[in-house]
N, C-alpha and C. Protein backbone atom coordinates (compact mmCIF):
# COMPACT_ATOMS: atom_id res chain seq x y z
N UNK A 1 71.75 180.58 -36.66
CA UNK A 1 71.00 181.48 -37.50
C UNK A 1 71.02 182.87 -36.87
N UNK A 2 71.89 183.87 -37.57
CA UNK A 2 71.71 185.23 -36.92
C UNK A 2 70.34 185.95 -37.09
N UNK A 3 70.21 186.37 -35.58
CA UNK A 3 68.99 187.69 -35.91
C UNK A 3 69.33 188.91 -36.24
N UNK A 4 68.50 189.45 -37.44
CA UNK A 4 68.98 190.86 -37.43
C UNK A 4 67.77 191.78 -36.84
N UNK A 5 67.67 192.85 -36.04
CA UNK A 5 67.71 193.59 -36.05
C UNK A 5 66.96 195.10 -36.58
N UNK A 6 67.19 194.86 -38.26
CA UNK A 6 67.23 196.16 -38.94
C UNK A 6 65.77 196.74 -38.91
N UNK A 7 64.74 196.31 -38.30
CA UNK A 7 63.79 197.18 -38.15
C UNK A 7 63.91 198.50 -36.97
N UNK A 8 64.88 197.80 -35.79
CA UNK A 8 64.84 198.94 -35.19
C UNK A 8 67.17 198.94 -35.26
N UNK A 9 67.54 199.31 -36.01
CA UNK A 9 68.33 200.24 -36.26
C UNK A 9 67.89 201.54 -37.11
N UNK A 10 67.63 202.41 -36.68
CA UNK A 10 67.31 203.52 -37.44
C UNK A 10 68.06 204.63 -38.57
N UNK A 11 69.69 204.17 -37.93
CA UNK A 11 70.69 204.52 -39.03
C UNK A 11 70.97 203.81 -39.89
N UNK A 12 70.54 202.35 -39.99
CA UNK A 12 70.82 201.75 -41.19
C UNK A 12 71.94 200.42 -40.68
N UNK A 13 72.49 200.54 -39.33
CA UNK A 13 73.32 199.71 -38.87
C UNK A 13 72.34 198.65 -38.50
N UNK A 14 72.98 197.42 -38.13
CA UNK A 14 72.35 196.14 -38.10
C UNK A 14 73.22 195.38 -36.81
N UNK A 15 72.67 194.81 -35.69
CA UNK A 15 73.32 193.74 -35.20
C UNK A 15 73.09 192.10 -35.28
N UNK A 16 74.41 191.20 -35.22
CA UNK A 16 73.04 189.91 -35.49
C UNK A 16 73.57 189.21 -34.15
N UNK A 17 72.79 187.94 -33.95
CA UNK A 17 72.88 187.73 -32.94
C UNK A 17 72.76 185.90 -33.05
N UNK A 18 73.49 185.14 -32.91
CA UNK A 18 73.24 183.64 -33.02
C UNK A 18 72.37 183.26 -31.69
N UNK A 19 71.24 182.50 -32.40
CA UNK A 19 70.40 182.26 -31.80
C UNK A 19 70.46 181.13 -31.00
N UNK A 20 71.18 180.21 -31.57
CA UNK A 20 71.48 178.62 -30.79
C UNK A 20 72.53 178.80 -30.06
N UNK A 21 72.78 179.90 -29.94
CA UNK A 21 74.06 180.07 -28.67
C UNK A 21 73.17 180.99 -27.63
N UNK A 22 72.14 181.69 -28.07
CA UNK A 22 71.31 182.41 -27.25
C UNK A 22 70.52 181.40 -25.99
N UNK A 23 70.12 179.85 -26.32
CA UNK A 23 69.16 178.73 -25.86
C UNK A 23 70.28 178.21 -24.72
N UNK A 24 71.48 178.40 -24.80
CA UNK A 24 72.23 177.83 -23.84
C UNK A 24 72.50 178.99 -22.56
N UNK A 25 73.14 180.27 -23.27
CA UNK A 25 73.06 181.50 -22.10
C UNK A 25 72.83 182.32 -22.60
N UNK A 26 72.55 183.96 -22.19
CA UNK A 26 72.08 184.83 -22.28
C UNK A 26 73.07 185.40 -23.24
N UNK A 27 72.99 186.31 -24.17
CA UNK A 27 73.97 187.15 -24.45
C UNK A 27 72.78 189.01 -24.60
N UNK A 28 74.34 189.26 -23.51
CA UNK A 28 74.17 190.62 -23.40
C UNK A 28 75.55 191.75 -23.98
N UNK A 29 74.88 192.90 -24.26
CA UNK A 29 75.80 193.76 -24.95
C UNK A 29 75.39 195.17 -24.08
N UNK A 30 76.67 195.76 -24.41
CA UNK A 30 76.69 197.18 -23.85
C UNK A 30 77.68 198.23 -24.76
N UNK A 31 76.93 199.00 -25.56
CA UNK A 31 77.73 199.91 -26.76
C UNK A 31 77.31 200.83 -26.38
N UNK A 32 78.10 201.90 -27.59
CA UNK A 32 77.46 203.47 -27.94
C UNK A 32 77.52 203.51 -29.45
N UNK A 33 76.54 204.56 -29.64
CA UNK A 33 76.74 204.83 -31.33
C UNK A 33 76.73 205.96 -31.17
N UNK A 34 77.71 206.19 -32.33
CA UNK A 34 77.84 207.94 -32.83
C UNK A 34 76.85 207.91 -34.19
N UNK A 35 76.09 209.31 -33.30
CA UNK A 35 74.72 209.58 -34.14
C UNK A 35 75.04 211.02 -34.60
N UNK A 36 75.24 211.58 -35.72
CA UNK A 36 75.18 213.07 -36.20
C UNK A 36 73.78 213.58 -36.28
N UNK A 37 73.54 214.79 -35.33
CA UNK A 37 72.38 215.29 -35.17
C UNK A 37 71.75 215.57 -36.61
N UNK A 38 72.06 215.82 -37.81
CA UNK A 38 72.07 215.77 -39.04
C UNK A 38 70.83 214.27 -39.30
N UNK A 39 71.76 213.63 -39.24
CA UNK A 39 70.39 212.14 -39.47
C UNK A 39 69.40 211.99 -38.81
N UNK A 40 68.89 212.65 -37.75
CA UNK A 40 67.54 212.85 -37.29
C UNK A 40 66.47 213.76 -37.85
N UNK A 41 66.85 214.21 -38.32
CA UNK A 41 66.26 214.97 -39.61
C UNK A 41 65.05 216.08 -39.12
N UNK A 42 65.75 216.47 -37.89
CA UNK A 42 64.33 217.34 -36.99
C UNK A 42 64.84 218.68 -37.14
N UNK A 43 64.89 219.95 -37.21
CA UNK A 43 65.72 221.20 -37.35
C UNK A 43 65.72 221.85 -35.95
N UNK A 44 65.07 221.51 -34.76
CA UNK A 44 65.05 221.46 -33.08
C UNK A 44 66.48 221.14 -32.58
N UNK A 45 66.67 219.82 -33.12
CA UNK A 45 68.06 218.87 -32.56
C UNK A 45 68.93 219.67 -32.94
N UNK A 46 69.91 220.33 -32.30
CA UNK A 46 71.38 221.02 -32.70
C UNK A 46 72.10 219.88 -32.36
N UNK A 47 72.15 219.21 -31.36
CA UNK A 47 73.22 217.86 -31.00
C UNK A 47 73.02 216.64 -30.21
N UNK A 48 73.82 215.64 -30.33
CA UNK A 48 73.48 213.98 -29.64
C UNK A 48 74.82 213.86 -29.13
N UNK A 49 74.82 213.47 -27.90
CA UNK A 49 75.71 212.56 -27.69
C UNK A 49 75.72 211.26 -28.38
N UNK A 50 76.90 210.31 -28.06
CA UNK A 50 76.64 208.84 -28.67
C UNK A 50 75.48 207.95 -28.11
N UNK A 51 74.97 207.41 -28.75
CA UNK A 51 73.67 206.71 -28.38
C UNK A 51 74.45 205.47 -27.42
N UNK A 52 73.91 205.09 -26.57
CA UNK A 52 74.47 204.04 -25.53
C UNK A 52 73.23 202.95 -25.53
N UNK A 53 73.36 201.56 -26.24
CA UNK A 53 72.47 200.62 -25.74
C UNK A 53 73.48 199.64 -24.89
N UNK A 54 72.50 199.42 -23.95
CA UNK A 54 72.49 198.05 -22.90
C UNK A 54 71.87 197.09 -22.90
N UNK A 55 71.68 195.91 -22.93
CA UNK A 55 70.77 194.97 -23.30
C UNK A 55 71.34 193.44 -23.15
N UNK A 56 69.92 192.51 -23.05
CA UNK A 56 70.19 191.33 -23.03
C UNK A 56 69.17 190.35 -23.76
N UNK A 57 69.64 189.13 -24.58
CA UNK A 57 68.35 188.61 -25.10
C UNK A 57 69.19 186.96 -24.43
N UNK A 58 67.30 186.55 -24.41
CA UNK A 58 67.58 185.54 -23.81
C UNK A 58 66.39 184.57 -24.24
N UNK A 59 66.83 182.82 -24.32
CA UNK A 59 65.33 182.18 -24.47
C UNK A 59 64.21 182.09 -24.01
N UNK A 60 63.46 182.50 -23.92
CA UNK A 60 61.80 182.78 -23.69
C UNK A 60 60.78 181.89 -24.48
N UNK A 61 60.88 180.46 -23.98
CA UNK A 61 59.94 179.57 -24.91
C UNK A 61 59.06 180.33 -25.24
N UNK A 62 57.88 180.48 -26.25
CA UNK A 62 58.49 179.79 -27.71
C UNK A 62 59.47 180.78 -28.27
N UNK A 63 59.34 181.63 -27.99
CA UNK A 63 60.74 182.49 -28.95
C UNK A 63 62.25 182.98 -27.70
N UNK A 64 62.21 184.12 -28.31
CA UNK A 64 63.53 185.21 -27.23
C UNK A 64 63.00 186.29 -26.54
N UNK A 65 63.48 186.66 -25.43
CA UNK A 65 62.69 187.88 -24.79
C UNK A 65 64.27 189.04 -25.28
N UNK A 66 63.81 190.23 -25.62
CA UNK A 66 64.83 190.96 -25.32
C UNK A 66 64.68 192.27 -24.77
N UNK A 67 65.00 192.44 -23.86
CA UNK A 67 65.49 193.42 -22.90
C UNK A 67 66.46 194.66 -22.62
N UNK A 68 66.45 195.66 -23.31
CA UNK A 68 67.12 196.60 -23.57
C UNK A 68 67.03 198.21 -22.96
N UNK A 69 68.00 198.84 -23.06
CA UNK A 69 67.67 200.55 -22.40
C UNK A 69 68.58 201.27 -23.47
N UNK A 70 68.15 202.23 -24.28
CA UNK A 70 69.02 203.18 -24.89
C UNK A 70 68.98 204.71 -24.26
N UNK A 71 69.83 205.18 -24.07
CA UNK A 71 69.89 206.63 -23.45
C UNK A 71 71.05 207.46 -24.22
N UNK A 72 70.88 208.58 -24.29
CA UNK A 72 71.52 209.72 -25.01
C UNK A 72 71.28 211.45 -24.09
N UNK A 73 71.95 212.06 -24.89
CA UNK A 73 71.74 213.61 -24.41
C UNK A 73 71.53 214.20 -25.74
N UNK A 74 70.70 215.25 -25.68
CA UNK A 74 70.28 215.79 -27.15
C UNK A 74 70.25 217.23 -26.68
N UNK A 75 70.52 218.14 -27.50
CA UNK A 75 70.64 219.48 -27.36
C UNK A 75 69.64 220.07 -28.55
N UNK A 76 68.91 220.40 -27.61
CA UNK A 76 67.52 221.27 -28.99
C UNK A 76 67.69 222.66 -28.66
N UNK A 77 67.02 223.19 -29.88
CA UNK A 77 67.12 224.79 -29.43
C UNK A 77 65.77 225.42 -28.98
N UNK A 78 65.46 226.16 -28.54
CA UNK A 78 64.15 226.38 -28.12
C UNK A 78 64.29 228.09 -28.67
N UNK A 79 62.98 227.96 -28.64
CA UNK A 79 62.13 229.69 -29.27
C UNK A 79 61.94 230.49 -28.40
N UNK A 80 61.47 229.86 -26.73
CA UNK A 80 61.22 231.06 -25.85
C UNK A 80 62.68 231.16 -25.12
N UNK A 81 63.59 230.13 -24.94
CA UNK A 81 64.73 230.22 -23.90
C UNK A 81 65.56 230.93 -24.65
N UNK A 82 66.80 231.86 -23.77
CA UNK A 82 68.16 232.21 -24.29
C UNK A 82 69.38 231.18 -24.72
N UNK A 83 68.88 230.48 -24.44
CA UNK A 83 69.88 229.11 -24.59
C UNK A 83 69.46 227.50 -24.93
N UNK A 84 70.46 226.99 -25.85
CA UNK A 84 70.09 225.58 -25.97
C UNK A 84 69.46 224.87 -25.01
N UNK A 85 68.42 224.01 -24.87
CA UNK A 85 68.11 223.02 -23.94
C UNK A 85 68.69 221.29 -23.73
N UNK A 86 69.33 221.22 -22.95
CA UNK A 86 69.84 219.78 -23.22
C UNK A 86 69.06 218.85 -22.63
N UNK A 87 68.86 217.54 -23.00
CA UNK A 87 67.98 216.60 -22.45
C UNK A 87 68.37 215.61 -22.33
N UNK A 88 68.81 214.94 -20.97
CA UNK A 88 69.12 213.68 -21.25
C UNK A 88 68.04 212.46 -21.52
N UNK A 89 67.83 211.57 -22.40
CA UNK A 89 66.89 210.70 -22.57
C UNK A 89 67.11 208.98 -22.47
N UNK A 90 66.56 208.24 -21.69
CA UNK A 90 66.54 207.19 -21.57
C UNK A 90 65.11 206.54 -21.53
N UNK A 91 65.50 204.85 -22.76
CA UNK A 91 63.88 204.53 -22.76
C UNK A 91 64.35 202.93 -22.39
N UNK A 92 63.42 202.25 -21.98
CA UNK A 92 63.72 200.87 -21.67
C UNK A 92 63.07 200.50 -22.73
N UNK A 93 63.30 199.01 -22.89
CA UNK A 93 62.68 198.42 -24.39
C UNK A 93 62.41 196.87 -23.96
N UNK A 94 61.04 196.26 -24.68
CA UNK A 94 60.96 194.69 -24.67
C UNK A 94 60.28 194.40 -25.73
N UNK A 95 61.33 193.50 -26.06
CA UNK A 95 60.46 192.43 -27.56
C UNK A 95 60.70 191.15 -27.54
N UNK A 96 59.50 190.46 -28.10
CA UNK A 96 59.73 188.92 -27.61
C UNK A 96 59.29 188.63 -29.45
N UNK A 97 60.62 188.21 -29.82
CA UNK A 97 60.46 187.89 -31.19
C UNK A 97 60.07 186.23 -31.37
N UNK A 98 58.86 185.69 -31.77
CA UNK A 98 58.39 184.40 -31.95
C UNK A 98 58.70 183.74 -33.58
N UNK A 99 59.15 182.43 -33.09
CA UNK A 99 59.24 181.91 -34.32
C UNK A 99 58.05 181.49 -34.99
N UNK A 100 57.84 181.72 -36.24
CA UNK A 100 56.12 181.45 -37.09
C UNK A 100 56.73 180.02 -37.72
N UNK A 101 57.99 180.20 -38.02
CA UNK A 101 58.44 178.72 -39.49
C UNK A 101 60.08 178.58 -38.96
N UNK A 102 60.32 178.62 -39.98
CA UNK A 102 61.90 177.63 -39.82
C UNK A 102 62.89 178.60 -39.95
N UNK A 103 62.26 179.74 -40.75
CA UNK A 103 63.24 180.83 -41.12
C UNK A 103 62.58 182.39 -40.14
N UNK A 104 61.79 182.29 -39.99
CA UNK A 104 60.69 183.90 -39.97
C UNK A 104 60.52 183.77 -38.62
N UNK A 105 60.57 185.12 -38.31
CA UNK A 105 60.27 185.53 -36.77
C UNK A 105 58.96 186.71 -37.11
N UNK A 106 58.32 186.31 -35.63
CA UNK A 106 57.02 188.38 -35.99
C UNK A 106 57.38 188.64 -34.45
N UNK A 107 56.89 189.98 -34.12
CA UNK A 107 57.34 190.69 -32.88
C UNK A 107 56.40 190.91 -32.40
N UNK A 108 56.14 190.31 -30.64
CA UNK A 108 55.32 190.19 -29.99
C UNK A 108 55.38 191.67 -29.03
């Protein structure tokens, strides 16, 4: 049964993830996404690098723990500086998605 995801894809992309292959070993991933500063919809942001997640989910009776870091560089413009400000940003992440029924997960 794949997990999706789509609450926290924010562009609309989705990953899934088989879960009964998750109970035997871990599965971990390491990407980037190309994000157009455009879809953040802030008028600050002039630019993104590609979004980079790292991560691992794993069984965590009763549900999955998952374990993740996304980091990027963003280029905003600022009002008092002569020049763009760039920022690199990195956040760590944990969700332990529990099973309620046979089909449905809620996020702990």
């Amino acid at each position: 049964m794949p997990l999706r995801f789509r609450g926290y894809a924010p562009w609309g992309r989705a990953m899934q993830v088989r879960l009964e292959q998750v109970r035997d070993s871990p599965f971990q991933w390491d990407e980037a996404e190309t994000v157009d500063a455009k879809e953040i919809g802030h008028p600050d942001v002039q630019a993104l690098s590609p979004v980079r997640w790292r991560g691992e989910i794993r069984f965590a009776d009763p549900g999955y723990l998952l374990t993740a870091t996304y980091s990027y560089q963003q280029t905003l413009s600022c009002q008092r500086c002569l020049e763009p400000l760039v920022e690199t940003v990195e956040q760590p992440m944990q969700l332990l998605p529990v099973r309620r029924s046979a089909s449905a997960f809620r996020v702990q």
